[in-house]
Structure formats: structure tokens, C-alpha cells
C-alpha atoms as a PDB file:
ATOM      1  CA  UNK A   1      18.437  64.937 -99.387  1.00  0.00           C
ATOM      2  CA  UNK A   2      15.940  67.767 -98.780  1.00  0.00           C
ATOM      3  CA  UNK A   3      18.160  71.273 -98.578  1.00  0.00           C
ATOM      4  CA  UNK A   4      17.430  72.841 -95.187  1.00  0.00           C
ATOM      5  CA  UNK A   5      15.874  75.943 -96.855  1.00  0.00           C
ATOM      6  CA  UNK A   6      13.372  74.017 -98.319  1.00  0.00           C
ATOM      7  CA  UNK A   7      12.339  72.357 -94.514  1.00  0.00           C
ATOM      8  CA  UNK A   8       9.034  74.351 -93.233  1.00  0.00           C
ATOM      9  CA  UNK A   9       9.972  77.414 -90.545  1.00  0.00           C
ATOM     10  CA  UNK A  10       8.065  75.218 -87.814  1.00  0.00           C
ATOM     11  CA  UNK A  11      10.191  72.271 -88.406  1.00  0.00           C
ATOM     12  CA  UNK A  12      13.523  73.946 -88.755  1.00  0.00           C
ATOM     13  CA  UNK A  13      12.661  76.165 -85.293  1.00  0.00           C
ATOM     14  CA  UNK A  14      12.073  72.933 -83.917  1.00  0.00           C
ATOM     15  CA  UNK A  15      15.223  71.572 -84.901  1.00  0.00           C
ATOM     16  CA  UNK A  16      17.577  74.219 -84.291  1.00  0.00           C
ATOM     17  CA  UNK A  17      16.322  74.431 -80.612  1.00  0.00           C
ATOM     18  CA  UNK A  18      16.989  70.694 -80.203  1.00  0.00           C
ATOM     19  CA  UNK A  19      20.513  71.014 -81.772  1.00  0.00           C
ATOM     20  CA  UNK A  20      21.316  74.215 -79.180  1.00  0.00           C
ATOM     21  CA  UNK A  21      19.695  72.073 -76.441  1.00  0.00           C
ATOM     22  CA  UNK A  22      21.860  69.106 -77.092  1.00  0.00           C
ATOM     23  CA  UNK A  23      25.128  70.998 -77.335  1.00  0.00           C
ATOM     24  CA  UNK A  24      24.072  72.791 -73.727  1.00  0.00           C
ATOM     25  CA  UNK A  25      23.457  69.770 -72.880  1.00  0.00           C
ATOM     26  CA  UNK A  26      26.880  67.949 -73.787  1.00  0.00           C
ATOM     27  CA  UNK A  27      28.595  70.850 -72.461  1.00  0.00           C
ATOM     28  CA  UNK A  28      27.002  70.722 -69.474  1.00  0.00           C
ATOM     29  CA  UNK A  29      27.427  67.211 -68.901  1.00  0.00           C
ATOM     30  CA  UNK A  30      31.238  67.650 -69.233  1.00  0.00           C
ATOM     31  CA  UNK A  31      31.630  70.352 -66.325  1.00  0.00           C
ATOM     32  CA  UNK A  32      29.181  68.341 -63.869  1.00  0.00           C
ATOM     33  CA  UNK A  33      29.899  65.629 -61.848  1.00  0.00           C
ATOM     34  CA  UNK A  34      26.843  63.348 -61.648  1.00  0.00           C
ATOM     35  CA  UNK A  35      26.980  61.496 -58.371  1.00  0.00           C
ATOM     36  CA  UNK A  36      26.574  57.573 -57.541  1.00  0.00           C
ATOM     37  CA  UNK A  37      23.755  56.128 -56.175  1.00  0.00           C
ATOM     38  CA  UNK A  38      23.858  53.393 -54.709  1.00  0.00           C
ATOM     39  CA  UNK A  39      20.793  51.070 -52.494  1.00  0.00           C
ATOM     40  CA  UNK A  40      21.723  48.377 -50.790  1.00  0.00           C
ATOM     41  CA  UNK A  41      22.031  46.684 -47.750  1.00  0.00           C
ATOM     42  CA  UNK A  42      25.772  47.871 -45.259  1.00  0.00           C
ATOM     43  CA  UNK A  43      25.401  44.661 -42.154  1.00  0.00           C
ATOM     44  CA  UNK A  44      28.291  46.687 -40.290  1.00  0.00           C
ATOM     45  CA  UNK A  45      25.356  48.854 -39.764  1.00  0.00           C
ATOM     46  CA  UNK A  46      25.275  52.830 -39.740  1.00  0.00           C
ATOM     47  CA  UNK A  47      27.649  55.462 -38.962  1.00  0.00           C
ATOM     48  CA  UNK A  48      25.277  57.666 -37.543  1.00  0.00           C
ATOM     49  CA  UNK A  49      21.336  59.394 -37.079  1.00  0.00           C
ATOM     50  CA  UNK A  50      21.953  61.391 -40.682  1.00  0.00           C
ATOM     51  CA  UNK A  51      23.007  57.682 -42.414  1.00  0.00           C
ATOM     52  CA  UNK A  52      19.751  56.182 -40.476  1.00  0.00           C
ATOM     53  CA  UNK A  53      17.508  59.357 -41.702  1.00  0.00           C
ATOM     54  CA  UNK A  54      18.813  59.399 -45.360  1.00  0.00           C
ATOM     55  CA  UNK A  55      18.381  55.228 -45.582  1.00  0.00           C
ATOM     56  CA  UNK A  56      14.250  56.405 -44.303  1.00  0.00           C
ATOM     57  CA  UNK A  57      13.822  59.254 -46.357  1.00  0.00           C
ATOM     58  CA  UNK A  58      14.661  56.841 -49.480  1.00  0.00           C
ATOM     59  CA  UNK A  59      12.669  54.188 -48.905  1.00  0.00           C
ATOM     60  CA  UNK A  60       9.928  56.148 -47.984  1.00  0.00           C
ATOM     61  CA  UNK A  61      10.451  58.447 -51.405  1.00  0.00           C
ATOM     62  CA  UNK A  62      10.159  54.839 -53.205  1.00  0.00           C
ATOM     63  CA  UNK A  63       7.452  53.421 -51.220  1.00  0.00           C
ATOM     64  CA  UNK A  64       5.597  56.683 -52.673  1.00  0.00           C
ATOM     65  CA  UNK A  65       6.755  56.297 -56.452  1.00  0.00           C
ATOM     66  CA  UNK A  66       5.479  52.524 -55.870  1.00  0.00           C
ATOM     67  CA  UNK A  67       1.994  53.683 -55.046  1.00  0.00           C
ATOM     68  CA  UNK A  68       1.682  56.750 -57.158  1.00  0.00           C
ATOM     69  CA  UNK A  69      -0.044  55.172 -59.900  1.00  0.00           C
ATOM     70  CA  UNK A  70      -3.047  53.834 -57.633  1.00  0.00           C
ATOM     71  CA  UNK A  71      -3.223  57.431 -56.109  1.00  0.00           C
ATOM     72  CA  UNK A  72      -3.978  59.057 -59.576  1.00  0.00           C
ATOM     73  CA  UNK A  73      -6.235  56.269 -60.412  1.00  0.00           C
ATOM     74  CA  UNK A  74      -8.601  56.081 -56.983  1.00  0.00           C
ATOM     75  CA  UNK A  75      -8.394  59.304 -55.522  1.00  0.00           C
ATOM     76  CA  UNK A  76      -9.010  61.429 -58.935  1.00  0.00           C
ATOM     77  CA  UNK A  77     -11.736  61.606 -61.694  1.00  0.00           C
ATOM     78  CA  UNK A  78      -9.532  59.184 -63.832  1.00  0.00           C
ATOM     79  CA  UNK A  79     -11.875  56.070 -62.818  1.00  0.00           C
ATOM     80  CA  UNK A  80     -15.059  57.210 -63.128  1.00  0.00           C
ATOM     81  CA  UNK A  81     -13.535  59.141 -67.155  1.00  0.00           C
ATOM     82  CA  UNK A  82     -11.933  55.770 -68.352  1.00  0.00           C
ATOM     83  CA  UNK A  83     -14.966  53.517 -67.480  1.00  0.00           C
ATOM     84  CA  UNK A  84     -17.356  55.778 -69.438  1.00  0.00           C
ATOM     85  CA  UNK A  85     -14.755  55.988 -72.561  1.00  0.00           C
ATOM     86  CA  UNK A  86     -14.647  52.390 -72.365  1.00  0.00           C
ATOM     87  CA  UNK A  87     -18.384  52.137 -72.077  1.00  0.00           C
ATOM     88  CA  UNK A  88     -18.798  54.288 -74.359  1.00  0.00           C
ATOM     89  CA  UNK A  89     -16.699  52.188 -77.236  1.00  0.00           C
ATOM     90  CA  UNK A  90     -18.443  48.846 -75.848  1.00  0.00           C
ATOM     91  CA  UNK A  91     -21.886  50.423 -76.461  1.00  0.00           C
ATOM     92  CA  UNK A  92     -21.020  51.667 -80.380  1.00  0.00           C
ATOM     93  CA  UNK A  93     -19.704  48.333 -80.602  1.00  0.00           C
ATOM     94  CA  UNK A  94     -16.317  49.466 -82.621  1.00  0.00           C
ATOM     95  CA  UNK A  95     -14.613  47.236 -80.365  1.00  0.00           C
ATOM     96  CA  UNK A  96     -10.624  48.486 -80.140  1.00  0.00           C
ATOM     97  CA  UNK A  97     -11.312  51.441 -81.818  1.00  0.00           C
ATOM     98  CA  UNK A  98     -10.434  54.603 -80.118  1.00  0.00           C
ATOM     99  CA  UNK A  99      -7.421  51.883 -79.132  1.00  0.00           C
ATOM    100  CA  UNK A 100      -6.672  51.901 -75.131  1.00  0.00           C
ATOM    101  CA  UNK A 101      -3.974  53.952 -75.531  1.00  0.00           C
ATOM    102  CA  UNK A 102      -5.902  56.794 -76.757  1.00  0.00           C
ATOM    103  CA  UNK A 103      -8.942  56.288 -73.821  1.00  0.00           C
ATOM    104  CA  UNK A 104      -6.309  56.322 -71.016  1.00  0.00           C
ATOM    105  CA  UNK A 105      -4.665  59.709 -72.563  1.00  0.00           C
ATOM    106  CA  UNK A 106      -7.443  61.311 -72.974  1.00  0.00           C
ATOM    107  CA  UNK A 107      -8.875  59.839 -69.708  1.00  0.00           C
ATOM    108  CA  UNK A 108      -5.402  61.351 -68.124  1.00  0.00           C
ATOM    109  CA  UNK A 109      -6.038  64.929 -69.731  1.00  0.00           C
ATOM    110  CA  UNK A 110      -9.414  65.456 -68.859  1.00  0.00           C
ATOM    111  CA  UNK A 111      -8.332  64.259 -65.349  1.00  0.00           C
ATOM    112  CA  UNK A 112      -5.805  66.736 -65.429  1.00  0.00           C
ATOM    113  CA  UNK A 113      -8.544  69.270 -66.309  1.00  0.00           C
ATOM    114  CA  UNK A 114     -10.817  68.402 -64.064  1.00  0.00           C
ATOM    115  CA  UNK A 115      -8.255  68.139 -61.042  1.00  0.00           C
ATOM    116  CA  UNK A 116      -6.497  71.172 -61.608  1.00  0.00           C
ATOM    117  CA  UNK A 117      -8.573  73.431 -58.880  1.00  0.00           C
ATOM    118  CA  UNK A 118      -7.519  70.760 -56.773  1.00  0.00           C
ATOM    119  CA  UNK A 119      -3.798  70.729 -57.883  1.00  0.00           C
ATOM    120  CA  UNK A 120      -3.517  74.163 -57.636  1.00  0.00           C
ATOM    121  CA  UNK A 121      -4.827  74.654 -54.362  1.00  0.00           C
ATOM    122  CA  UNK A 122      -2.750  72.174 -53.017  1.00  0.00           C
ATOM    123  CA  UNK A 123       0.639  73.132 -54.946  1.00  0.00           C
ATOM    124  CA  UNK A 124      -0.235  77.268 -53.578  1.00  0.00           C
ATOM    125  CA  UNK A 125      -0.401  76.345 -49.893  1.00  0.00           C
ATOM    126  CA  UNK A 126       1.645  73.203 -49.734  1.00  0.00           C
ATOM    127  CA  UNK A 127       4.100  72.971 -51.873  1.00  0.00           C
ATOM    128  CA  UNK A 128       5.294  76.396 -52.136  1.00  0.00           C
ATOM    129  CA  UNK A 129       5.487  76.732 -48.690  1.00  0.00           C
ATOM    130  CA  UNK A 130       7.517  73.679 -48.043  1.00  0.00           C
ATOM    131  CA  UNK A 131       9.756  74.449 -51.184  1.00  0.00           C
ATOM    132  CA  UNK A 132      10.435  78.217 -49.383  1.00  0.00           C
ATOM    133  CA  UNK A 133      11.077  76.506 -45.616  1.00  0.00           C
ATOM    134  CA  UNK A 134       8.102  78.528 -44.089  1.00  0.00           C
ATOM    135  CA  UNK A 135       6.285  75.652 -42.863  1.00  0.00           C
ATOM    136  CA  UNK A 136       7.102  71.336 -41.732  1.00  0.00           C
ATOM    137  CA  UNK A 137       6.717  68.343 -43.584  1.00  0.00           C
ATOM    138  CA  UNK A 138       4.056  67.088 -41.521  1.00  0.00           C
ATOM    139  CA  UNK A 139       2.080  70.934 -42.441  1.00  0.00           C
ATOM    140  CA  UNK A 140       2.627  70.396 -45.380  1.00  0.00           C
ATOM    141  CA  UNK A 141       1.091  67.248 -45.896  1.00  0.00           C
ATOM    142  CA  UNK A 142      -1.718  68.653 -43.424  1.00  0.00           C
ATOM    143  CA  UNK A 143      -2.259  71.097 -46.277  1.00  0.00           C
ATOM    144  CA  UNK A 144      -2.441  69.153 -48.911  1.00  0.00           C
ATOM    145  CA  UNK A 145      -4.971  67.112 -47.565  1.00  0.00           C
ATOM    146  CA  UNK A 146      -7.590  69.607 -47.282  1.00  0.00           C
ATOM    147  CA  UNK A 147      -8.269  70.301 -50.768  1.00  0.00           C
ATOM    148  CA  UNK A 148      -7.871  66.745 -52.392  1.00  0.00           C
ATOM    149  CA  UNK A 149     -10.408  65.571 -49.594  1.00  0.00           C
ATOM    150  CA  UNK A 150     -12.686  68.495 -49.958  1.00  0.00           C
ATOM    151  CA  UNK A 151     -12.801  67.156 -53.462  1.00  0.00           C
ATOM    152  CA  UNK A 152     -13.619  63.340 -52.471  1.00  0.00           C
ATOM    153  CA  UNK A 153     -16.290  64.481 -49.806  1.00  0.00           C
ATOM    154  CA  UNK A 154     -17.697  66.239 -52.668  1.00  0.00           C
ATOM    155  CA  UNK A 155     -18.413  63.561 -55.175  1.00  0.00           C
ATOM    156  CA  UNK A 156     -18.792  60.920 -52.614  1.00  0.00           C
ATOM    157  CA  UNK A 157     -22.285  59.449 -51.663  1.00  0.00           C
ATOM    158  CA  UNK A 158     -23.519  60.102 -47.923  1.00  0.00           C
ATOM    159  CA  UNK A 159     -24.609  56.210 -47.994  1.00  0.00           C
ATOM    160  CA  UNK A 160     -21.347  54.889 -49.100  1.00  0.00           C
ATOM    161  CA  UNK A 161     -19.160  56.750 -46.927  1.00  0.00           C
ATOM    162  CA  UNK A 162     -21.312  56.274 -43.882  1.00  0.00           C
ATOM    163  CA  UNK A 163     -20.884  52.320 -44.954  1.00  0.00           C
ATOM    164  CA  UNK A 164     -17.302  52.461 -43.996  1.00  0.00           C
ATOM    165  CA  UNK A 165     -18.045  55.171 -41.302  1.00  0.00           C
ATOM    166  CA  UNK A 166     -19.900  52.385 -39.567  1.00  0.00           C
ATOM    167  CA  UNK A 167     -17.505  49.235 -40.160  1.00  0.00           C
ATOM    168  CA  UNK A 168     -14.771  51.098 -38.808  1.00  0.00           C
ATOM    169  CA  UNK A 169     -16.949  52.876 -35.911  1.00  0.00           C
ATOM    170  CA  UNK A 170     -15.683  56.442 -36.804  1.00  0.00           C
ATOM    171  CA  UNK A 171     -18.160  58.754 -35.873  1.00  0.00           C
ATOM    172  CA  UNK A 172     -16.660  62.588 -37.134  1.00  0.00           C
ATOM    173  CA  UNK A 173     -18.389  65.574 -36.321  1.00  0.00           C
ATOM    174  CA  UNK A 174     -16.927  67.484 -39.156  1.00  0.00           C
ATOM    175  CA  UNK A 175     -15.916  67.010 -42.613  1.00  0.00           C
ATOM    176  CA  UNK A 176     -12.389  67.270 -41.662  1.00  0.00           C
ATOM    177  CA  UNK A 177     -12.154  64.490 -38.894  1.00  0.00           C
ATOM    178  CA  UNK A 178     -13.572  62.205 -41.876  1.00  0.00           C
ATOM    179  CA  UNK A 179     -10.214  60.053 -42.097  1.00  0.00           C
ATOM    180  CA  UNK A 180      -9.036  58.771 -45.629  1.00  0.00           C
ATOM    181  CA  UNK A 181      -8.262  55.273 -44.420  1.00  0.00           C
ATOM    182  CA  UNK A 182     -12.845  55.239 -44.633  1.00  0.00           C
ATOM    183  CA  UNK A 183     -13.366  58.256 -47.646  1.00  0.00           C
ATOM    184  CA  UNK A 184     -11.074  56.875 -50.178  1.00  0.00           C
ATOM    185  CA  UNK A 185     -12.978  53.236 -50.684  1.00  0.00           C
ATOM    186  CA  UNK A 186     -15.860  55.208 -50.505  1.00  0.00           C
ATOM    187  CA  UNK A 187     -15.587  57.598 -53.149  1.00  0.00           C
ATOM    188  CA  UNK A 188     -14.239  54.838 -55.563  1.00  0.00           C
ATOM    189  CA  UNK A 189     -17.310  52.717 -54.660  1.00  0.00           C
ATOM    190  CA  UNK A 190     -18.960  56.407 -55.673  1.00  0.00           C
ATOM    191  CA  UNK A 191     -17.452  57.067 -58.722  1.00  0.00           C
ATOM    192  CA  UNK A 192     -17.872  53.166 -60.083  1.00  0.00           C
ATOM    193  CA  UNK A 193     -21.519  53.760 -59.187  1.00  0.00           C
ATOM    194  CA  UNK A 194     -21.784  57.120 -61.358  1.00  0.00           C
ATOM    195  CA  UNK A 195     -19.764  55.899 -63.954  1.00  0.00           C
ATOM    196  CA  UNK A 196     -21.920  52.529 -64.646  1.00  0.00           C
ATOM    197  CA  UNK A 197     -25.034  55.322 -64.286  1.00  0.00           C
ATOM    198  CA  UNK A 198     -23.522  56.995 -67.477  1.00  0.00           C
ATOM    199  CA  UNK A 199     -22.675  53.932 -68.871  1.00  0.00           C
ATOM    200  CA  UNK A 200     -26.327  52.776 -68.867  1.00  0.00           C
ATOM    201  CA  UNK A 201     -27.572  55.928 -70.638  1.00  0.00           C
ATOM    202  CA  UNK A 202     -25.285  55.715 -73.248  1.00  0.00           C
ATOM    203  CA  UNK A 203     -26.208  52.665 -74.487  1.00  0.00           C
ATOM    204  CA  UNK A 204     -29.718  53.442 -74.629  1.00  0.00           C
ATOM    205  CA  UNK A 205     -29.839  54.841 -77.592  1.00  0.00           C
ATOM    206  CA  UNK A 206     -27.305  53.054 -79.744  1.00  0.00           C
ATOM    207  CA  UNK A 207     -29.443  49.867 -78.138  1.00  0.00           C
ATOM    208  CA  UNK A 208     -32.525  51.318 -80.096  1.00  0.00           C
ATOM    209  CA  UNK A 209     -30.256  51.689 -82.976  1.00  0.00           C
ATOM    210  CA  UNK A 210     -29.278  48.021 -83.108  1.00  0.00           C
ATOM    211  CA  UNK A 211     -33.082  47.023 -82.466  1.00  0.00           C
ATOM    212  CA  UNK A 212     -34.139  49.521 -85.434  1.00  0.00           C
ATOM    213  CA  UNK A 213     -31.942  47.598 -87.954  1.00  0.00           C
ATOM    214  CA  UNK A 214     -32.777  44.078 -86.768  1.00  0.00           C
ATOM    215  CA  UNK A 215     -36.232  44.627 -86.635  1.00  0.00           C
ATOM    216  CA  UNK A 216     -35.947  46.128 -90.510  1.00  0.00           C
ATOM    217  CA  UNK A 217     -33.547  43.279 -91.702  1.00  0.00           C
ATOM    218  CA  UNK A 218     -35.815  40.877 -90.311  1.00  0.00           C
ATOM    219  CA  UNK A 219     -39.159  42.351 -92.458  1.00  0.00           C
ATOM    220  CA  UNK A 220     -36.859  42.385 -95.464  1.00  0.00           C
ATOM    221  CA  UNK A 221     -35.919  38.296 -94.596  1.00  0.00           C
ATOM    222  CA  UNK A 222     -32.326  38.977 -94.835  1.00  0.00           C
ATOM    223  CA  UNK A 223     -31.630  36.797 -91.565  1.00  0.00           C
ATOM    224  CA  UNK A 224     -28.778  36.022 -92.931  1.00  0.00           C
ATOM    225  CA  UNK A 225     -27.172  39.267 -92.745  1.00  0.00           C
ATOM    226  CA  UNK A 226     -25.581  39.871 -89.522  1.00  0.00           C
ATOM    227  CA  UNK A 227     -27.336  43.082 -88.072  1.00  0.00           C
ATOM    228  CA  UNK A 228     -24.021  44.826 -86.510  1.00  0.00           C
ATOM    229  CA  UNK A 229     -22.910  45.122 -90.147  1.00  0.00           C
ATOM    230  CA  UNK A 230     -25.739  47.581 -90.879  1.00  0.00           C
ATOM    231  CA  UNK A 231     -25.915  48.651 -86.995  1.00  0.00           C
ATOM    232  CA  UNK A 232     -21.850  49.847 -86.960  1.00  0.00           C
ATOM    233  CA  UNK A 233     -22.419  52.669 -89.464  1.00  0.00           C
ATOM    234  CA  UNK A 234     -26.010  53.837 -88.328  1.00  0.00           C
ATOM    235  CA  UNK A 235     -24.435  54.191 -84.933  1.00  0.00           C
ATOM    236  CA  UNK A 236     -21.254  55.873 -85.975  1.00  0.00           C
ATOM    237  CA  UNK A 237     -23.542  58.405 -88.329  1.00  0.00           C
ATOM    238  CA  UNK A 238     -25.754  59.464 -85.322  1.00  0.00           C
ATOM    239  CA  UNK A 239     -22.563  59.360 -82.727  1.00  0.00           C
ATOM    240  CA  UNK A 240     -20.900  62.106 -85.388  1.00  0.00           C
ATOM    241  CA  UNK A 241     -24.116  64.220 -86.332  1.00  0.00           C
ATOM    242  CA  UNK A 242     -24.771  63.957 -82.540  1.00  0.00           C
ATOM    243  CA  UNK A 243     -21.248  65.782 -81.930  1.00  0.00           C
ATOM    244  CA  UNK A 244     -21.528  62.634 -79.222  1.00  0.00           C
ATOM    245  CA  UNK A 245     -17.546  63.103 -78.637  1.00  0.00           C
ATOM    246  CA  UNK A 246     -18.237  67.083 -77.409  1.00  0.00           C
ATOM    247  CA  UNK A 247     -21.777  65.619 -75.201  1.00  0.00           C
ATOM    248  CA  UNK A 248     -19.915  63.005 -73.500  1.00  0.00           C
ATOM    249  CA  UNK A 249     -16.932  64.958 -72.756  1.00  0.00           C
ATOM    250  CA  UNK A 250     -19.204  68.053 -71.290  1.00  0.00           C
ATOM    251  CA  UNK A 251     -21.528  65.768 -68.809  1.00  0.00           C
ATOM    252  CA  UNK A 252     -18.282  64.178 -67.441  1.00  0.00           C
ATOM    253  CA  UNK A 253     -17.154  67.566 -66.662  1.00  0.00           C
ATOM    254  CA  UNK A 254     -20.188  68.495 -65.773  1.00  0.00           C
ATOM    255  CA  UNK A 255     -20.191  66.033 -62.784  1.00  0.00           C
ATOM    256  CA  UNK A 256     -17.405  67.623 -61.299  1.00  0.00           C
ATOM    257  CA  UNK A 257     -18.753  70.874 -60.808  1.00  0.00           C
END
């Protein structure tokens, strides 16, 4: 057993602010009564509008949560980020290696990054407001609209969004008549397009690369040699004297601006 004054100052900081936490938390726990919740179907039917309005408010809370994870995906950067990652790995030909679960984080973060303006704006005159009970639910979501479709609008092609412009026969003077029912397939139509754009100029190069050492295998008649054996770590050496992680990371974010 390691004696606790021999434990580095980072680690034992770390665990003397989980011990306190947990003992706040215990103590806690004992003086608050956590309530019931329970869903479920009553056939003698309501007592009342604020029964009716509560049974609404739930289901529509869980209807959200059920459809959260497609929001993040097709109305943020995360599509367009992940497919070049993934593109990216196909084209050095290292197969699971960064593994998925690395891609998607880092695909999350850098949408983070990249959303944040959006976020922000969004949180400062939507949220805040409707957390202090200055403006209505309905203003609020009026609000919050704005900024996340200002962003869409923005990296969304004229000819794709006019494509579902026309099927629906919306014809919007403004920006801000532009409905999302017709911008949100569009911009993911938009940012599948851009991302397979990256895609193809990223393999370019590590395509020349594979051609390079086939070509000189071939001259030296090993034919037997497979060519992605010498291929893999010619790719990987340029890809790391390239700095290719910082290059591909700066023109994704450079398509946001």
C-alpha cells in the first residue's frame, strides 16, 4: 500500500475533493426527499387542465430528448467533421486506427468549437431570458431560431436550398421566412457535398503515395510484396512531417468562417 504522502499533490487534490464531494453528497441525500416519478397511462382520466398540461409538457420534454441526437448531428458541423475524419483514416489506409470512438469525440469537440458563436447567441437572448421570466416560450424558441438558422443559411448552397424551395412551392422574400421544414435537408445535402469535396483532396496525395511505391516495387520485381506494406509507413511519415492532423483540423474550421 502506497502511504498517502507519497501520492503526487495533483492526485491527492483530486481525491480529497471527491471524498468532501461524496460526504456532501450523502449528507445531502439524507435531508432531501427525492420525489417519485411515475409515466403511465390513469383510464379514469384527469382531474383537471394542470394534470392535462403536466401529462403534455412531459411527453413533449421526451419527444425532444428522443430527437436530440439527430439535431446535433444534421443541424451542426458534426456531419460534414466526422465524414472528413473518417475519410481521412480511409485514405491513409490505417483502417480502425484513430478507433471511432476517438473520430466522433473529437468530431463532437470541434463541433462544439465551431458552434459555440451559435450557442452563445442563442443561450444570451433565449435562454436567459426565459430562465429570468422576461419573455414566452413560444419567444423564446422564436429566438433561438435566428441564430442556429443564420448559421445553416450560411453554409448552405443557393442550388440546394432552392431544390426544396421549389418542391415545397415556398417562395420567401427574406432569409427569415426561409422555413426549416425546406433549410435543414438542404444544408445536410450541403455539408455531405463539402465534406466528400475534402474527402477527394485528401486522398490525392496519399493516392500518389501508394502509386509511387507500386510503381518502384514493380521495377525492383518484388510483385510479390503487397504494396500497402511499404505504402502504410510512407503515408504515415508524410501525414506526421506534414503536421497533416493541425492542416486538416484548420481547413475544417476554416469552412465555418
Amino acid at each position: 500500500m502506497i502511504p498517502i504522502w507519497r501520492v503526487p499533490a495533483t492526485l491527492r487534490t483530486i481525491l480529497v475533493l471527491a471524498l468532501t464531494l461524496l460526504i456532501v453528497g450523502i449528507a445531502h441525500a439524507q435531508q432531501v426527499q427525492v420525489p417519485s416519478v411515475n409515466i403511465g397511462i390513469n383510464p379514469g382520466g384527469a382531474k383537471g387542465g394542470n394534470e392535462v398540461s403536466t401529462s403534455l409538457q412531459l411527453m413533449a420534454l421526451l419527444t425532444v430528448l428522443s430527437i436530440a441526437p439527430a439535431l446535433l448531428i444534421l443541424t451542426t458541423a458534426f456531419s460534414r467533421i466526422v465524414i472528413i475524419l473518417s475519410l481521412l483514416r480511409t485514405a491513409m489506409g490505417t483502417q480502425n486506427i484513430p478507433p471511432n470512438q476517438v473520430v466522433i469525440g473529437l468530431s463532437l469537440f470541434l463541433t462544439f468549437f465551431v458552434m459555440s458563436p451559435t450557442y452563445e447567441a442563442v443561450n444570451k437572448d433565449a435562454v436567459m431570458p426565459l430562465m429570468a421570466k422576461t419573455i414566452t416560450f413560444e419567444q423564446a424558441v422564436n429566438r433561438a431560431e435566428k441564430p442556429v438558422k443564420a448559421f445553416m443559411l450560411k453554409n448552405t448552397y443557393k442550388k440546394d436550398l432552392q431544390l426544396f424551395l421549389e418542391y415545397k412551392g415556398e417562395q420567401p422574400k427574406t432569409r427569415d421566412q426561409v422555413s426549416l421544414v425546406s433549410l435543414i435537408p438542404a444544408f445536410i445535402i450541403s455539408e455531405l457535398k463539402t465534406a466528400f469535396v475534402v474527402g477527394f483532396y485528401m486522398f490525392i496525395p496519399f493516392l500518389i503515395i501508394d502509386l509511387i511505391v507500386a510503381s518502384v516495387l514493380m521495377s525492383m520485381g518484388m510483385m510479390m510484396m503487397p504494396p500497402v506494406v511499404v505504402s502504410l509507413p510512407a503515408k504515415i511519415l508524410v501525414f506526421v512531417l506534414a503536421d497533416g492532423w493541425s492542416v486538416v483540423v484548420s481547413a475544417v474550421l476554416s469552412g465555418y468562417r
